[in-house]
Protein backbone atom coordinates (compact mmCIF):
# COMPACT_ATOMS: atom_id res chain seq x y z
CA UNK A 1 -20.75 -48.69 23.31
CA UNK A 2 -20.03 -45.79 25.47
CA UNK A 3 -20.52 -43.26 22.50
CA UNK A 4 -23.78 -45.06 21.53
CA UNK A 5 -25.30 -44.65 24.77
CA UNK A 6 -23.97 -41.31 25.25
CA UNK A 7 -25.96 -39.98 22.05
CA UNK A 8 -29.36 -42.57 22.79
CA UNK A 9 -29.45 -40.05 25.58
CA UNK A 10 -29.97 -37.57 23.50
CA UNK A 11 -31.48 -38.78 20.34
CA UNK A 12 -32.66 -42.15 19.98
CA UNK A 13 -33.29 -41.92 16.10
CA UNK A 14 -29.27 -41.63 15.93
CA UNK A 15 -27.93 -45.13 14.60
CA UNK A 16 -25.48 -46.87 16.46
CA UNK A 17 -21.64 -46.67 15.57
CA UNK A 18 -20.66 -50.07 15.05
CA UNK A 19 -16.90 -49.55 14.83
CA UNK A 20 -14.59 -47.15 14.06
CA UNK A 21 -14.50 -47.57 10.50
CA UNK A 22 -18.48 -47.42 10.11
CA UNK A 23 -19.09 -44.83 7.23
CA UNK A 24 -21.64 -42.82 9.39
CA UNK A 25 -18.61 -41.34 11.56
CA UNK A 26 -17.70 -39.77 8.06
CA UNK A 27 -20.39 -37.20 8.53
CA UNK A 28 -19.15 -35.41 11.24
CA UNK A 29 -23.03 -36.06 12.48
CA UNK A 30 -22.22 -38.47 14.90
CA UNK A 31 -19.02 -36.90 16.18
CA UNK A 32 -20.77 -33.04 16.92
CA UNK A 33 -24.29 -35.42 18.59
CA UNK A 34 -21.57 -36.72 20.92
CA UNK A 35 -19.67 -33.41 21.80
CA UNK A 36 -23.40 -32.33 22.48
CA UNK A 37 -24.49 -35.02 24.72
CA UNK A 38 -21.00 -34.38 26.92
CA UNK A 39 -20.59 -30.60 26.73
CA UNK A 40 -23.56 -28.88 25.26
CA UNK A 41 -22.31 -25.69 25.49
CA UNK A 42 -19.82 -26.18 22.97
CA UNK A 43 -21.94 -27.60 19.97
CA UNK A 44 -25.35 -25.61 18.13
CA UNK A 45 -27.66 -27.96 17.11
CA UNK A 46 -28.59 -25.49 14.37
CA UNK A 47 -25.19 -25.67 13.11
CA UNK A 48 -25.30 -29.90 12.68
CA UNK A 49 -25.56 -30.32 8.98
CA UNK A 50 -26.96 -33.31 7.08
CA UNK A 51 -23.73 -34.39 5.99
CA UNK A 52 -24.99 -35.85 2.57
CA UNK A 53 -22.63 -33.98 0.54
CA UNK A 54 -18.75 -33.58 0.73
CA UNK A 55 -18.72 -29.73 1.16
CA UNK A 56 -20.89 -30.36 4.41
CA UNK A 57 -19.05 -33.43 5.50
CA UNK A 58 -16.05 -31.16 5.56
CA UNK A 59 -17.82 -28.61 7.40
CA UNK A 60 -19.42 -30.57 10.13
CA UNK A 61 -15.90 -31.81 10.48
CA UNK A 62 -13.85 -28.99 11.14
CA UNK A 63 -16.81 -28.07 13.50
CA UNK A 64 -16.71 -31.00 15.32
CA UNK A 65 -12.56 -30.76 15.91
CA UNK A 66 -13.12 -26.98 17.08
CA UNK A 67 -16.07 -27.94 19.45
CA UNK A 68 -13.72 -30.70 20.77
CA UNK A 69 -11.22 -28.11 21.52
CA UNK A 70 -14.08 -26.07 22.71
CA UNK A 71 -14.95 -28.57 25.59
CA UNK A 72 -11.11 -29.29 26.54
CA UNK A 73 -10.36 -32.49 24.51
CA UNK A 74 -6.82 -32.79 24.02
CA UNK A 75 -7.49 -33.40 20.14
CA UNK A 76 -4.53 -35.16 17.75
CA UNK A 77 -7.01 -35.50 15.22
CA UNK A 78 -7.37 -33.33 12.00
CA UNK A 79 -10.92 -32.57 10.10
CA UNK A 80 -9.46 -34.73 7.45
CA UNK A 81 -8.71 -37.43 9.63
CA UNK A 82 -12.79 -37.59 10.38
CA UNK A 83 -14.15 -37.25 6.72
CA UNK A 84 -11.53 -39.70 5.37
CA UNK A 85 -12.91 -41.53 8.71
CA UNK A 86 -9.62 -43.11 9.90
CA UNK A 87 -10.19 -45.63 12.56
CA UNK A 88 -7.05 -44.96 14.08
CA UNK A 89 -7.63 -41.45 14.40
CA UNK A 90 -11.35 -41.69 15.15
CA UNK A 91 -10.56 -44.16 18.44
CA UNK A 92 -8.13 -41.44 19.87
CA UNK A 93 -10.82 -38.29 19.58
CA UNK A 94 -13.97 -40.70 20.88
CA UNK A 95 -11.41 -41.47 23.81
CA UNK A 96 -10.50 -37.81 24.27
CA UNK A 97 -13.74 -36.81 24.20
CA UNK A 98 -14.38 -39.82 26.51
CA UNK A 99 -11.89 -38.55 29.17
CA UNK A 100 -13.45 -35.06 29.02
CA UNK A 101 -16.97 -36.07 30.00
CA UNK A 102 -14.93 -38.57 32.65
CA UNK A 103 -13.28 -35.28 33.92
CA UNK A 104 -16.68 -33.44 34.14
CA UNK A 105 -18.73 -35.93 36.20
CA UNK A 106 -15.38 -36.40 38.55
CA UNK A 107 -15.90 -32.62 39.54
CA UNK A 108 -19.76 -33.27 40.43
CA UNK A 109 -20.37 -33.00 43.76
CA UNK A 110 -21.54 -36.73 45.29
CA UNK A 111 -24.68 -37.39 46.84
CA UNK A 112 -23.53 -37.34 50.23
CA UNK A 113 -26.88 -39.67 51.37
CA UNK A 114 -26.37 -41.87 48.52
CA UNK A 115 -24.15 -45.15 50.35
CA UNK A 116 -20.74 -45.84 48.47
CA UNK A 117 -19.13 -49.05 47.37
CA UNK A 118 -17.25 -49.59 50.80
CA UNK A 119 -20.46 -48.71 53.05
CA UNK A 120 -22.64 -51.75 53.80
């Protein structure tokens, strides 16, 4: 759910990602969307390819893992691991890339006017 809202963001004509096994994450499409929604500096949009054939699944793959890298995921997943689309494999690289954009918005500076949980 977190992945799905992170990309709506973004792109609302980007279907959901039902689970970790859905086909789509095969692409590499949804994977590099995500990596640009959390650290846009590390992913071209003009690089994104269709994914529709294997050659491009492969590529949008292995530049998804390095854009991962890129934005200071600590990644245990391979390219292969993405367009074979192991669920396994898939759950630990959404969650490192979920603990990256955790990491960024901890270092944002807080609204100082804005009450917290413990103020009335």
């Amino acid at each position: 759910e977190w992945a799905n809202c992170q990309i709506k963001r973004h792109d609302e004509a980007m279907p959901n990602l039902r689970n970790f096994a859905d086909p789509q994450i095969r692409t590499g499409v949804f994977l590099l969307k995500l990596l640009r929604s959390v650290a846009p500096e590390c992913a071209r949009e003009e690089l994104i390819l269709s994914g529709t054939t294997e050659e491009e699944r492969a590529q949008n793959a292995r530049y998804a893992i390095s854009c991962a890298h890129k934005a200071g995921c600590t990644v245990f997943a391979t390219w292969e691991d993405v367009v074979e689309g192991r669920p396994r494999m898939m759950l630990c690289l959404l969650a490192a890339i979920m603990a990256e954009d955790l990491r960024r918005h901890a270092a944002e500076p807080v609204d100082k006017d804005l009450p917290t949980p413990n103020q009335s």
